[in-house]
N, C-alpha and C. Protein backbone atom coordinates (compact mmCIF):
# COMPACT_ATOMS: atom_id res chain seq x y z
N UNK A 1 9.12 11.90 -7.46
CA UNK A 1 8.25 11.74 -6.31
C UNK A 1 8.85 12.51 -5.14
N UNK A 2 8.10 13.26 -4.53
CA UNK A 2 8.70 14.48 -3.69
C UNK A 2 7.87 14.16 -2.10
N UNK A 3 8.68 14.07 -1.06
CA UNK A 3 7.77 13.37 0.31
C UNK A 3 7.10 15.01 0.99
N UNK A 4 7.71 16.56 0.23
CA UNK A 4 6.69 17.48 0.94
C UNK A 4 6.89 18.73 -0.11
N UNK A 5 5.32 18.30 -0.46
CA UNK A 5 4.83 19.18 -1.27
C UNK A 5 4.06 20.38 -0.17
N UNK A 6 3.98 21.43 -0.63
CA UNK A 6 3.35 22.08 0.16
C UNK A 6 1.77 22.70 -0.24
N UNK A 7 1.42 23.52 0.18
CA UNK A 7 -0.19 23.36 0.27
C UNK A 7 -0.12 24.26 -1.23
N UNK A 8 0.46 25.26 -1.43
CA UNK A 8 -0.21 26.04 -2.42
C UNK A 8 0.26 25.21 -3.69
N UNK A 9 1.12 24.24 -4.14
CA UNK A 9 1.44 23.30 -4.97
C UNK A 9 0.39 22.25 -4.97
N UNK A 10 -0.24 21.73 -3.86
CA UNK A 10 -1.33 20.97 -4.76
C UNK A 10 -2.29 21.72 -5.06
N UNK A 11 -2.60 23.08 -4.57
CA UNK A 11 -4.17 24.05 -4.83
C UNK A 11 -3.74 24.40 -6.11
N UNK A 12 -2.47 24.71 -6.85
CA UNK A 12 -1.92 24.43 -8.18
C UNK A 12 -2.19 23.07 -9.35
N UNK A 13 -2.09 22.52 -8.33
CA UNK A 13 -1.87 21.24 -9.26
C UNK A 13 -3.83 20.80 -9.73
N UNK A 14 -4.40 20.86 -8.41
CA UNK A 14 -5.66 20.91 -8.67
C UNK A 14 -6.53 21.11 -9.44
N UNK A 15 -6.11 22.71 -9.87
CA UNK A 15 -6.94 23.82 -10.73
C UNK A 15 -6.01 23.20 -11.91
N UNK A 16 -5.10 22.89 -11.67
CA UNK A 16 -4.04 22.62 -13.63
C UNK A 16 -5.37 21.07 -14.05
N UNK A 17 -5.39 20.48 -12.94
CA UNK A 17 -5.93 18.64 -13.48
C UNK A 17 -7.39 19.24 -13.89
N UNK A 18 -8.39 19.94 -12.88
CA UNK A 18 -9.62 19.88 -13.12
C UNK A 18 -9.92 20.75 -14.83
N UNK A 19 -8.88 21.66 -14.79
CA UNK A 19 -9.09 22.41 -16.14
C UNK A 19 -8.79 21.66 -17.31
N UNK A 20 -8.00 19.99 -16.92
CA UNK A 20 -7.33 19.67 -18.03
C UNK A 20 -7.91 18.29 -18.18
N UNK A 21 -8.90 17.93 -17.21
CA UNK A 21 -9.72 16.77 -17.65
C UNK A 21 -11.31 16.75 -17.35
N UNK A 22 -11.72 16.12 -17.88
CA UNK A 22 -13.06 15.63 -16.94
C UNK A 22 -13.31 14.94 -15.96
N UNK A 23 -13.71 14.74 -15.05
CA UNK A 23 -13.93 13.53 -14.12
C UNK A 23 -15.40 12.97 -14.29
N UNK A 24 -15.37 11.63 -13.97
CA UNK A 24 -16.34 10.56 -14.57
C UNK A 24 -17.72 11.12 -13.36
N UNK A 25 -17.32 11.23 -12.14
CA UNK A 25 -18.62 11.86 -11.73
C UNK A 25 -18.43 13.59 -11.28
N UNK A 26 -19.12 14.03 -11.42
CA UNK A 26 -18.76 15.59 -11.51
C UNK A 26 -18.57 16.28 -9.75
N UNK A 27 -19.35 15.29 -9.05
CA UNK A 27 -19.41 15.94 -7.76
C UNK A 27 -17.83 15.86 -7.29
N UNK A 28 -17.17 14.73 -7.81
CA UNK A 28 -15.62 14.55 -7.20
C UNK A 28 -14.71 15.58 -7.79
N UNK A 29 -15.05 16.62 -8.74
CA UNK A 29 -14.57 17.67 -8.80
C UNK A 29 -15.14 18.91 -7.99
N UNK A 30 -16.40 18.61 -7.81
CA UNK A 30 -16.33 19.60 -6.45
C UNK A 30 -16.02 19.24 -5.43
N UNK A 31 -15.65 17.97 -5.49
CA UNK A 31 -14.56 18.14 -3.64
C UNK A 31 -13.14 18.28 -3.61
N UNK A 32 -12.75 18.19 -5.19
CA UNK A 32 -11.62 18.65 -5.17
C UNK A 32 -11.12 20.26 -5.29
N UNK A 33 -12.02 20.92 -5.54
CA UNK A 33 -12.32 22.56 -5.38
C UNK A 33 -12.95 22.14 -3.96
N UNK A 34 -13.23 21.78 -3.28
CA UNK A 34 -13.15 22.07 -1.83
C UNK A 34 -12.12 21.75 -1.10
N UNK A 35 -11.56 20.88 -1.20
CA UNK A 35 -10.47 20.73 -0.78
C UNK A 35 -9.05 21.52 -0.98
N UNK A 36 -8.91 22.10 -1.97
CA UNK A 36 -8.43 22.79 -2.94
C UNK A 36 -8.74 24.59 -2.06
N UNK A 37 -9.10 24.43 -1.59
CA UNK A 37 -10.50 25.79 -0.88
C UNK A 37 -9.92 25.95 0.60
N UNK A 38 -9.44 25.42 0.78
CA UNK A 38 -8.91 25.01 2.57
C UNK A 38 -7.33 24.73 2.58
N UNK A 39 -7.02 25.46 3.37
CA UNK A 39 -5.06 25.17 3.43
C UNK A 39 -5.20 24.24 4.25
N UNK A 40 -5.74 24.12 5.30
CA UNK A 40 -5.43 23.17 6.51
C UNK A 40 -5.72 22.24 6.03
N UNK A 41 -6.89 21.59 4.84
CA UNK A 41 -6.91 20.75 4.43
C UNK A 41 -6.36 20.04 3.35
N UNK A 42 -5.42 21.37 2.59
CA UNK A 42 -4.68 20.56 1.39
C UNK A 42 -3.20 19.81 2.38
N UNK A 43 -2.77 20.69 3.32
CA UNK A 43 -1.71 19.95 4.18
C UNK A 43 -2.30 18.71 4.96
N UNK A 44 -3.20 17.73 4.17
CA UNK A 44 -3.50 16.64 4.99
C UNK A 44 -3.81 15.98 3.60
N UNK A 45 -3.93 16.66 2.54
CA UNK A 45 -3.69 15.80 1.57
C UNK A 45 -2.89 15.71 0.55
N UNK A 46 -2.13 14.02 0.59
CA UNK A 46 -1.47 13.71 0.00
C UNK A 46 -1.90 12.81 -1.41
N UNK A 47 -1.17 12.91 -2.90
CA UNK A 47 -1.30 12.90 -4.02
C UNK A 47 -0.34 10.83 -3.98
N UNK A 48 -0.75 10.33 -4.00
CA UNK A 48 -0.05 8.53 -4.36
C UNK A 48 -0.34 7.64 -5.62
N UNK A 49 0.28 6.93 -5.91
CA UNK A 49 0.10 6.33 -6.94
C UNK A 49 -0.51 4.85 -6.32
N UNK A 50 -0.13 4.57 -4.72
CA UNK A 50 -0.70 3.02 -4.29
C UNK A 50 -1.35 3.62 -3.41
N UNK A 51 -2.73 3.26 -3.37
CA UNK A 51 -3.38 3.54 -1.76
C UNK A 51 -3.19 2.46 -0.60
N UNK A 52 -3.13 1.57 -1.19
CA UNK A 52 -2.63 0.04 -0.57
C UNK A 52 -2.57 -0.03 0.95
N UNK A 53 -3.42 -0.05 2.10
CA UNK A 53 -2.89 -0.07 3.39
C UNK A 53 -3.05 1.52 3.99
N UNK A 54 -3.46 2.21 3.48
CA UNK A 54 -3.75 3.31 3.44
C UNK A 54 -5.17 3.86 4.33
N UNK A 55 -5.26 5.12 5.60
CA UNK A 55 -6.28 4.94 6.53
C UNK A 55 -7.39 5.38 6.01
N UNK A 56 -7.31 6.06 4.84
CA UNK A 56 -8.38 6.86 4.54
C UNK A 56 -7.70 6.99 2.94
N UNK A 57 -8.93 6.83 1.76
CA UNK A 57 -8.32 7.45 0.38
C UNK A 57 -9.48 7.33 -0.54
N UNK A 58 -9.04 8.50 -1.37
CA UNK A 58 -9.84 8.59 -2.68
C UNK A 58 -9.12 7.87 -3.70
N UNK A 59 -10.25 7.50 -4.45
CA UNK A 59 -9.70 7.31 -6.03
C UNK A 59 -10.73 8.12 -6.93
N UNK A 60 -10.15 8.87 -7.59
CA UNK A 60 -11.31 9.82 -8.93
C UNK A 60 -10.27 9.72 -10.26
N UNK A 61 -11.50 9.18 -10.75
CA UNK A 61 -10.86 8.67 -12.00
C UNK A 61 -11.42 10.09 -13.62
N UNK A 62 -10.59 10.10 -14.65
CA UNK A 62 -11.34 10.80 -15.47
C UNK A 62 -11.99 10.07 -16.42
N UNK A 63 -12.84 10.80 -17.39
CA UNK A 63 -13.69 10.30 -18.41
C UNK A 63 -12.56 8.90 -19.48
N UNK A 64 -11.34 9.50 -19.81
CA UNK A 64 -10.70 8.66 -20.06
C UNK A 64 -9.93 7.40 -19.59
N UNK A 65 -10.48 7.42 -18.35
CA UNK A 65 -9.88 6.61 -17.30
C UNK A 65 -10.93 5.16 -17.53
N UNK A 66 -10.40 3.66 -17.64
CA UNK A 66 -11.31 2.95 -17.33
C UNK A 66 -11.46 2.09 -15.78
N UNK A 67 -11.00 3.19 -14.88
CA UNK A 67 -11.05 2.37 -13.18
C UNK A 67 -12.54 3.22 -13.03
N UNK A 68 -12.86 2.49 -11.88
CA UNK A 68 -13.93 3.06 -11.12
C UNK A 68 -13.77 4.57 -11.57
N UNK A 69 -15.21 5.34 -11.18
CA UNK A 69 -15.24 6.68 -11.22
C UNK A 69 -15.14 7.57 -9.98
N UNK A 70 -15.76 6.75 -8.49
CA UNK A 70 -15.07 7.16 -7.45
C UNK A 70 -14.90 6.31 -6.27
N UNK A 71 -14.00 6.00 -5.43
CA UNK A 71 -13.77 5.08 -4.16
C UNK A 71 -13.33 6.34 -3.44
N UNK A 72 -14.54 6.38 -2.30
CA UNK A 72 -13.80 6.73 -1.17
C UNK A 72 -13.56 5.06 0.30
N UNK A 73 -12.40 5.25 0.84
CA UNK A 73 -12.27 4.52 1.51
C UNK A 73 -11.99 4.32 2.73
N UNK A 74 -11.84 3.94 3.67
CA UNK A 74 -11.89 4.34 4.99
C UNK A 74 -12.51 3.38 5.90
N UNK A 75 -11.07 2.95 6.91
CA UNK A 75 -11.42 1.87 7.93
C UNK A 75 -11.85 0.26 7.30
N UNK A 76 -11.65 0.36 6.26
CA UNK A 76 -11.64 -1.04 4.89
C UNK A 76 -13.15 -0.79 4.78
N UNK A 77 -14.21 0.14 4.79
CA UNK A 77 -15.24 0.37 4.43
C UNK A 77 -15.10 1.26 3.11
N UNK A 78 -15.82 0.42 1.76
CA UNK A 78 -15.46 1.20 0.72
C UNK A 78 -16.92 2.11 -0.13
N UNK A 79 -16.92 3.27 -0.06
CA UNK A 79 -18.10 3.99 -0.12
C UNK A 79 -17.94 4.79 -2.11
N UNK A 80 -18.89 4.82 -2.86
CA UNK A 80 -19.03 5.38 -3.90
C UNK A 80 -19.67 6.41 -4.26
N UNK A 81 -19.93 7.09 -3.07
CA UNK A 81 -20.66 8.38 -3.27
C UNK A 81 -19.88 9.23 -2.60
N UNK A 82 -19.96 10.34 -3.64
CA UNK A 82 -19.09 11.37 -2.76
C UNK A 82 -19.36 12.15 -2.02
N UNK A 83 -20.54 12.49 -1.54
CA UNK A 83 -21.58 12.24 -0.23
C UNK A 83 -20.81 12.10 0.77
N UNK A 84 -20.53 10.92 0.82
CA UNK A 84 -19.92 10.35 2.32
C UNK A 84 -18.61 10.59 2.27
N UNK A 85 -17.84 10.92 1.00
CA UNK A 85 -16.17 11.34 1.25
C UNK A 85 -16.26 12.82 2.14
N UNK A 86 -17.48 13.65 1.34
CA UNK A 86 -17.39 14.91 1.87
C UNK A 86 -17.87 15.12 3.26
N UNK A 87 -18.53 14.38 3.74
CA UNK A 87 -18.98 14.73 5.32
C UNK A 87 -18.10 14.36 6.03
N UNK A 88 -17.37 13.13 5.89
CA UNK A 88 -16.40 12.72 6.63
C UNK A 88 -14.92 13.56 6.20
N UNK A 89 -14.82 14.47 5.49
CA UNK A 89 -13.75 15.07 5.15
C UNK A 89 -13.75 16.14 6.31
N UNK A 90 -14.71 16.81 6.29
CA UNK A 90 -15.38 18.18 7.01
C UNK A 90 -15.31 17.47 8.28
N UNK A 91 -16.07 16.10 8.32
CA UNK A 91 -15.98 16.02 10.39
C UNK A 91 -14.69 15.54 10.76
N UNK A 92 -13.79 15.17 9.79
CA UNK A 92 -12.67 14.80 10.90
C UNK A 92 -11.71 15.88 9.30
N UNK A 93 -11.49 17.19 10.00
CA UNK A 93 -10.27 17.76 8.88
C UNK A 93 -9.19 17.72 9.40
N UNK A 94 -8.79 17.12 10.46
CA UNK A 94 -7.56 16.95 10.76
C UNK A 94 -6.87 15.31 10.36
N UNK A 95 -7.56 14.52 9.87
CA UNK A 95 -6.99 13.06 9.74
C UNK A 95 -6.70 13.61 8.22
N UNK A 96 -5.27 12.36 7.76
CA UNK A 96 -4.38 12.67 6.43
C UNK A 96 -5.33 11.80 5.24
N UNK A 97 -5.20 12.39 4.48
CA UNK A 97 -6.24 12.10 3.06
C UNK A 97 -5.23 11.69 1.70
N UNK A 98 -5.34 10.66 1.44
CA UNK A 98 -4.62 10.40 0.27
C UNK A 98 -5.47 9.51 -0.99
N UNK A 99 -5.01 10.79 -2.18
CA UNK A 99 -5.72 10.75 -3.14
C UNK A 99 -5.12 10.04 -4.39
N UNK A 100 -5.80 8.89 -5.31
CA UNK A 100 -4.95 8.50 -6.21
C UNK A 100 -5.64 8.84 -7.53
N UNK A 101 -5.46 9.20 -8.59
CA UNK A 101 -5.84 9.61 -9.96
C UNK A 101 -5.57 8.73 -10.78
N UNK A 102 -6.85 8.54 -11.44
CA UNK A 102 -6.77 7.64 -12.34
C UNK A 102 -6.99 8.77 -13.73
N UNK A 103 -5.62 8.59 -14.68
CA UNK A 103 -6.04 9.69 -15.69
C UNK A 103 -4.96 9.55 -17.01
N UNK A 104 -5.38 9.28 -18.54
CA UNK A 104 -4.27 9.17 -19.56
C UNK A 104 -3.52 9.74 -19.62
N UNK A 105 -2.32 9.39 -19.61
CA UNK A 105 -1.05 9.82 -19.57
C UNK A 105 -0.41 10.51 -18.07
N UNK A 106 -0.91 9.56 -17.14
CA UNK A 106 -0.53 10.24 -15.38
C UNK A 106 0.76 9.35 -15.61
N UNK A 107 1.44 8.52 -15.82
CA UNK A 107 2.55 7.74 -16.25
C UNK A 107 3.84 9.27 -16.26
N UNK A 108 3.23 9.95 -17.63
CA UNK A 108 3.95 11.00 -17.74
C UNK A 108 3.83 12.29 -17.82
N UNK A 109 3.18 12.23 -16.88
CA UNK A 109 2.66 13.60 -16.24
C UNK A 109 3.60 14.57 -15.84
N UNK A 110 3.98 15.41 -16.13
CA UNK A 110 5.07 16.07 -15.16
C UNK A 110 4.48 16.85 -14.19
N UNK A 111 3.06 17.32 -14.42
CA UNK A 111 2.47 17.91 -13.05
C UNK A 111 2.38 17.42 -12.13
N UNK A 112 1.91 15.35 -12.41
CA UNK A 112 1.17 14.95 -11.77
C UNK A 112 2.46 14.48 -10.79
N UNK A 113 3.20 14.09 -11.68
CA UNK A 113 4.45 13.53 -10.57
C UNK A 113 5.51 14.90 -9.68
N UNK A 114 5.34 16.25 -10.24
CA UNK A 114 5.18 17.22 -8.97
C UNK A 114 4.73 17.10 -8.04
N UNK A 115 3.62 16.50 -7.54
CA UNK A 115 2.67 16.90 -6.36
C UNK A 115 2.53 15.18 -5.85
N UNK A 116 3.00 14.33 -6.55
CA UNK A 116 3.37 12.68 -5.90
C UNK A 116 4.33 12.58 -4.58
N UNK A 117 3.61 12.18 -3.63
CA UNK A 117 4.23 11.48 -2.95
C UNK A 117 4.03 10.11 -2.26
N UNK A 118 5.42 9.48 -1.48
CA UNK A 118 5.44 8.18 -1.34
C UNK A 118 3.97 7.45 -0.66
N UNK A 119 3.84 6.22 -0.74
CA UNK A 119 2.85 5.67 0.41
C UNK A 119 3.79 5.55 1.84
N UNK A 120 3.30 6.21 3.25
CA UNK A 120 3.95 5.91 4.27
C UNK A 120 3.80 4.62 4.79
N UNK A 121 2.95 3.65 4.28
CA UNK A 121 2.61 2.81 4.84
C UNK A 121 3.71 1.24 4.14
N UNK A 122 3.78 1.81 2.66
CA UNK A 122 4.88 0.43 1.83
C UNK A 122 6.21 0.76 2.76
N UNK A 123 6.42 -0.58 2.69
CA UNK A 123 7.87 -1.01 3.34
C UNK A 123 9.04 -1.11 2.44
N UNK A 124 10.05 -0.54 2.46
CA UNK A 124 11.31 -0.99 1.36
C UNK A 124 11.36 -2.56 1.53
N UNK A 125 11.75 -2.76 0.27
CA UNK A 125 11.51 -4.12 0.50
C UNK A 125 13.47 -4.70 -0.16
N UNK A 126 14.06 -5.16 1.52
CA UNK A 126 15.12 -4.68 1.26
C UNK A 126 15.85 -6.31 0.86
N UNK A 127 14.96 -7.08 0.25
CA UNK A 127 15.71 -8.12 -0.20
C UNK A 127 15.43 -7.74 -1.60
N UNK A 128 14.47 -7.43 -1.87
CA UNK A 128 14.24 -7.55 -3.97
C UNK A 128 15.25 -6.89 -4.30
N UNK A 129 15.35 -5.54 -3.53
CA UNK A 129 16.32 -4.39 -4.59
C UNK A 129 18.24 -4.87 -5.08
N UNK A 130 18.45 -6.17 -3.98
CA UNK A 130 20.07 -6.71 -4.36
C UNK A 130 19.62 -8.00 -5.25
N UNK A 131 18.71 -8.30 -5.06
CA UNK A 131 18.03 -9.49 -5.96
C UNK A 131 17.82 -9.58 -7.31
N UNK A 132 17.09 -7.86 -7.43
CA UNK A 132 16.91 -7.25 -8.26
C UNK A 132 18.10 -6.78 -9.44
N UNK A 133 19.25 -6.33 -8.63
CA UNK A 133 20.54 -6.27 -9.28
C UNK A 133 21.29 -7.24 -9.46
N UNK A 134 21.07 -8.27 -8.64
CA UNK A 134 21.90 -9.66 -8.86
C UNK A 134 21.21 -10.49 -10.44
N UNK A 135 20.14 -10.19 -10.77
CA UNK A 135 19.84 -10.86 -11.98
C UNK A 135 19.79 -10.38 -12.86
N UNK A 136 20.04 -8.81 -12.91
CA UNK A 136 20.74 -7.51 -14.08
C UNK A 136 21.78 -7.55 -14.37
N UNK A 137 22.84 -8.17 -13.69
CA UNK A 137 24.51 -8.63 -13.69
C UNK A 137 24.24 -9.74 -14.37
N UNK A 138 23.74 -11.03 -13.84
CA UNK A 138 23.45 -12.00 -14.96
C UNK A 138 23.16 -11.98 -15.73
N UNK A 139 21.88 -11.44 -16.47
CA UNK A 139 21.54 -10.75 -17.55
C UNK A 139 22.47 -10.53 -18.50
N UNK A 140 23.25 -9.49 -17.91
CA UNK A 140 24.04 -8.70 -18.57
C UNK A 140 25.46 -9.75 -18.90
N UNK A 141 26.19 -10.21 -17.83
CA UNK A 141 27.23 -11.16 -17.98
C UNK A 141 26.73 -11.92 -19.28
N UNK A 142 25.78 -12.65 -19.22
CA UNK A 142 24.92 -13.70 -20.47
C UNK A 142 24.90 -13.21 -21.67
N UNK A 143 24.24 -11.73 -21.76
CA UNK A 143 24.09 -11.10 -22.89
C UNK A 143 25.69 -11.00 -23.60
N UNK A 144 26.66 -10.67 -22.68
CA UNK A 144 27.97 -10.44 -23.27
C UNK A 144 29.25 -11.97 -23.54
N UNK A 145 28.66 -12.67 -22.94
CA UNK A 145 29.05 -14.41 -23.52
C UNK A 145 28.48 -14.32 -24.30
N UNK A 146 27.36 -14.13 -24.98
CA UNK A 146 26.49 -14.45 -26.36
C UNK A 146 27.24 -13.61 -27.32
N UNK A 147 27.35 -12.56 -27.43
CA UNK A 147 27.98 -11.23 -27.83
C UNK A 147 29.62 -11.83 -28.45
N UNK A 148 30.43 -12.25 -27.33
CA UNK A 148 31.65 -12.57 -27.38
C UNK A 148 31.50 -14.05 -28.57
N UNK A 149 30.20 -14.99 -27.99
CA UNK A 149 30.45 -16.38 -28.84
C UNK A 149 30.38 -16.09 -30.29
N UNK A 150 29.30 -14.60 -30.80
CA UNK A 150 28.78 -14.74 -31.70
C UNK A 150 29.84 -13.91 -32.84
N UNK A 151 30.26 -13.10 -31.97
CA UNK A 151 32.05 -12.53 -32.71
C UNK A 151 32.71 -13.14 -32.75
N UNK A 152 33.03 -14.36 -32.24
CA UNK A 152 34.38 -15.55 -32.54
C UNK A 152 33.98 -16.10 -33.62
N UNK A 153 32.58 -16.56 -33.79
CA UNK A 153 31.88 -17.77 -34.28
C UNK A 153 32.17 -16.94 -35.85
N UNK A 154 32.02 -15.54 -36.16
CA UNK A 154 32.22 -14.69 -37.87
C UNK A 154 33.59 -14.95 -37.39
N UNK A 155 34.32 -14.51 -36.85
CA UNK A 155 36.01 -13.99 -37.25
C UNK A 155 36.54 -15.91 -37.44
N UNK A 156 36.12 -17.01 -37.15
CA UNK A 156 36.23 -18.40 -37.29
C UNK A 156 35.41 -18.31 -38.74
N UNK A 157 34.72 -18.05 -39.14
CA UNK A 157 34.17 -18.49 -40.66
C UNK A 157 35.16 -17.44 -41.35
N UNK A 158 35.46 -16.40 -40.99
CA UNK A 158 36.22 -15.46 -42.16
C UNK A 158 37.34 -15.72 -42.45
N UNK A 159 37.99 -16.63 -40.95
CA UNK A 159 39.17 -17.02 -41.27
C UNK A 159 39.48 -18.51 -42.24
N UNK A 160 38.23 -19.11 -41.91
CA UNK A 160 37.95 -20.53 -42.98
C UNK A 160 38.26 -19.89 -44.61
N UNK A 161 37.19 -18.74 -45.05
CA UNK A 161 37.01 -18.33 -46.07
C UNK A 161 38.12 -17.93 -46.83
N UNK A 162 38.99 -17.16 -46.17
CA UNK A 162 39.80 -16.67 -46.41
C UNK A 162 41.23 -17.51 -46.58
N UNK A 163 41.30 -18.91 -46.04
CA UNK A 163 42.02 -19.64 -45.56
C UNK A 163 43.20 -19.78 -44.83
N UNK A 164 43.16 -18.82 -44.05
CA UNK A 164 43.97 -18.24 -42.89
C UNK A 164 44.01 -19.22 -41.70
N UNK A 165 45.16 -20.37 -41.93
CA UNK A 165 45.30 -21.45 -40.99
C UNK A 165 45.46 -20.73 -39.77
N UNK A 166 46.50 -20.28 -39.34
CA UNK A 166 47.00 -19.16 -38.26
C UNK A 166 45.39 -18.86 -37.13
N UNK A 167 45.04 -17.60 -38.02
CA UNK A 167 44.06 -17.21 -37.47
C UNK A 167 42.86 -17.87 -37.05
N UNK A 168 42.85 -19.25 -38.03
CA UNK A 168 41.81 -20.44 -37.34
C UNK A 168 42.04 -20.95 -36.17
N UNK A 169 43.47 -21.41 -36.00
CA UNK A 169 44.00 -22.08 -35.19
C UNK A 169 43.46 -21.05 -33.53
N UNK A 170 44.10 -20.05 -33.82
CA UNK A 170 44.01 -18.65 -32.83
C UNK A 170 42.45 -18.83 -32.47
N UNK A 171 41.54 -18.38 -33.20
CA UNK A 171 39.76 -17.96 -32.94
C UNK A 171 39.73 -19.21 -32.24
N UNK A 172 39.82 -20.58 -33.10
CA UNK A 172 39.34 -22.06 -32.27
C UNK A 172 39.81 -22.01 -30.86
N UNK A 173 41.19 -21.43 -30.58
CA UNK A 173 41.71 -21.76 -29.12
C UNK A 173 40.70 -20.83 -28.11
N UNK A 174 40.91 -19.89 -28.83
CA UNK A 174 39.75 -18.72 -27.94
C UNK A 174 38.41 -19.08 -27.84
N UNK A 175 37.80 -19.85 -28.81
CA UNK A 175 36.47 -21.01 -28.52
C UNK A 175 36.43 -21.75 -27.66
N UNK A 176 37.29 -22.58 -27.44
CA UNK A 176 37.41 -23.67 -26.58
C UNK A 176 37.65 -22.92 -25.24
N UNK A 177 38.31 -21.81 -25.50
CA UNK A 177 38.68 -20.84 -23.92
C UNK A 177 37.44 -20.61 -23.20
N UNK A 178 36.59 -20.00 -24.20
CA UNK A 178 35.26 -19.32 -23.61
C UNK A 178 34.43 -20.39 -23.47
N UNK A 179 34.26 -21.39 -24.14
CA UNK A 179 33.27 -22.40 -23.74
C UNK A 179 33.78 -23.32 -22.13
N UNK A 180 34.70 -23.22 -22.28
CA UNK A 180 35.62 -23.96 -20.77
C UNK A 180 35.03 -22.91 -19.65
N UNK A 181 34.98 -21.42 -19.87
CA UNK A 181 34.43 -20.94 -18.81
C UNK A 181 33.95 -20.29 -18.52
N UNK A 182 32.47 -20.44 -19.46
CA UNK A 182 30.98 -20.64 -19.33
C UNK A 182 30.79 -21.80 -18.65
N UNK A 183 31.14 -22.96 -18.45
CA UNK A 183 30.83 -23.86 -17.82
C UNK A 183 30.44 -24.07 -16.13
């Protein structure tokens, strides 16, 4: 995800998507060849994966896509014709436009995530991300007590089998070690 793409990279990216899918209503590919058509206007539009909070945005989805086929949005007024994306594109071309694609395999797109950038509007959200690592350490600590119990628990039967007092004696103490502090 890249925060500045520049204009001739999405008029790239554009012509790569429209040649490489369909879109569910056809007019939202001609506003993306219009948009696509205008520098001043590709530098006002930005490519997101969340529109979320967002002042103004498209969603154009393709034939394989099962979201809506088009949302334009704007001022929490949500419009489905692309009609009204395009007049209001043209009367105000200076306000920022952010577009989200709905399309198989945008996950792993490598074009698509070329020309991605952030939402300005999401906030880091600066408690999850130590929260987030604090229960990957646990995780992980847990996974490796299980790991450790479940290697004592064979080298304690092999040593039964085998009848290796010694080495019973040894594994059991190291049992009782690790169970004392897991506790």
């Amino acid at each position: 995800m890249s925060d500045c793409v520049t204009a001739s990279e999405k008029k790239e990216f554009i012509e790569w998507f429209l040649t490489h899918y369909e879109l569910q209503k056809r007019e939202a590919s001609w506003l993306l060849c219009y948009l696509s058509s205008e520098e001043r206007l590709l530098q006002r539009v930005h490519f997101v994966d969340n529109l979320r909070g967002l002042p103004k945005t498209l969603l154009i989805s393709t034939r394989c896509s099962q979201m809506p086929a088009f949302r334009f949005q704007k001022n929490r007024r949500v419009h489905t014709d692309v009609e009204t994306a395009f007049y209001d594109i043209r009367s105000y071309p200076d306000e920022e436009i952010y577009i989200g694609l709905s399309f198989k395999g945008r996950a792993t797109c490598p074009e698509y995530a070329a020309v991605l950038e952030g939402n300005p509007m999401e906030k880091p959200d600066l408690v999850q991300e130590p929260m987030l690592s604090l229960m990957a350490e646990m995780i992980l600590d847990k996974a490796v007590q299980e790991f450790q119990k479940k290697h004592l628990y064979r080298q304690i039967d092999q040593a039964l089998a085998e009848g290796n007092k010694a080495a019973f004696l040894q594994l059991t103490e190291e049992w009782k070690n690790l169970l004392e502090f897991n506790r």
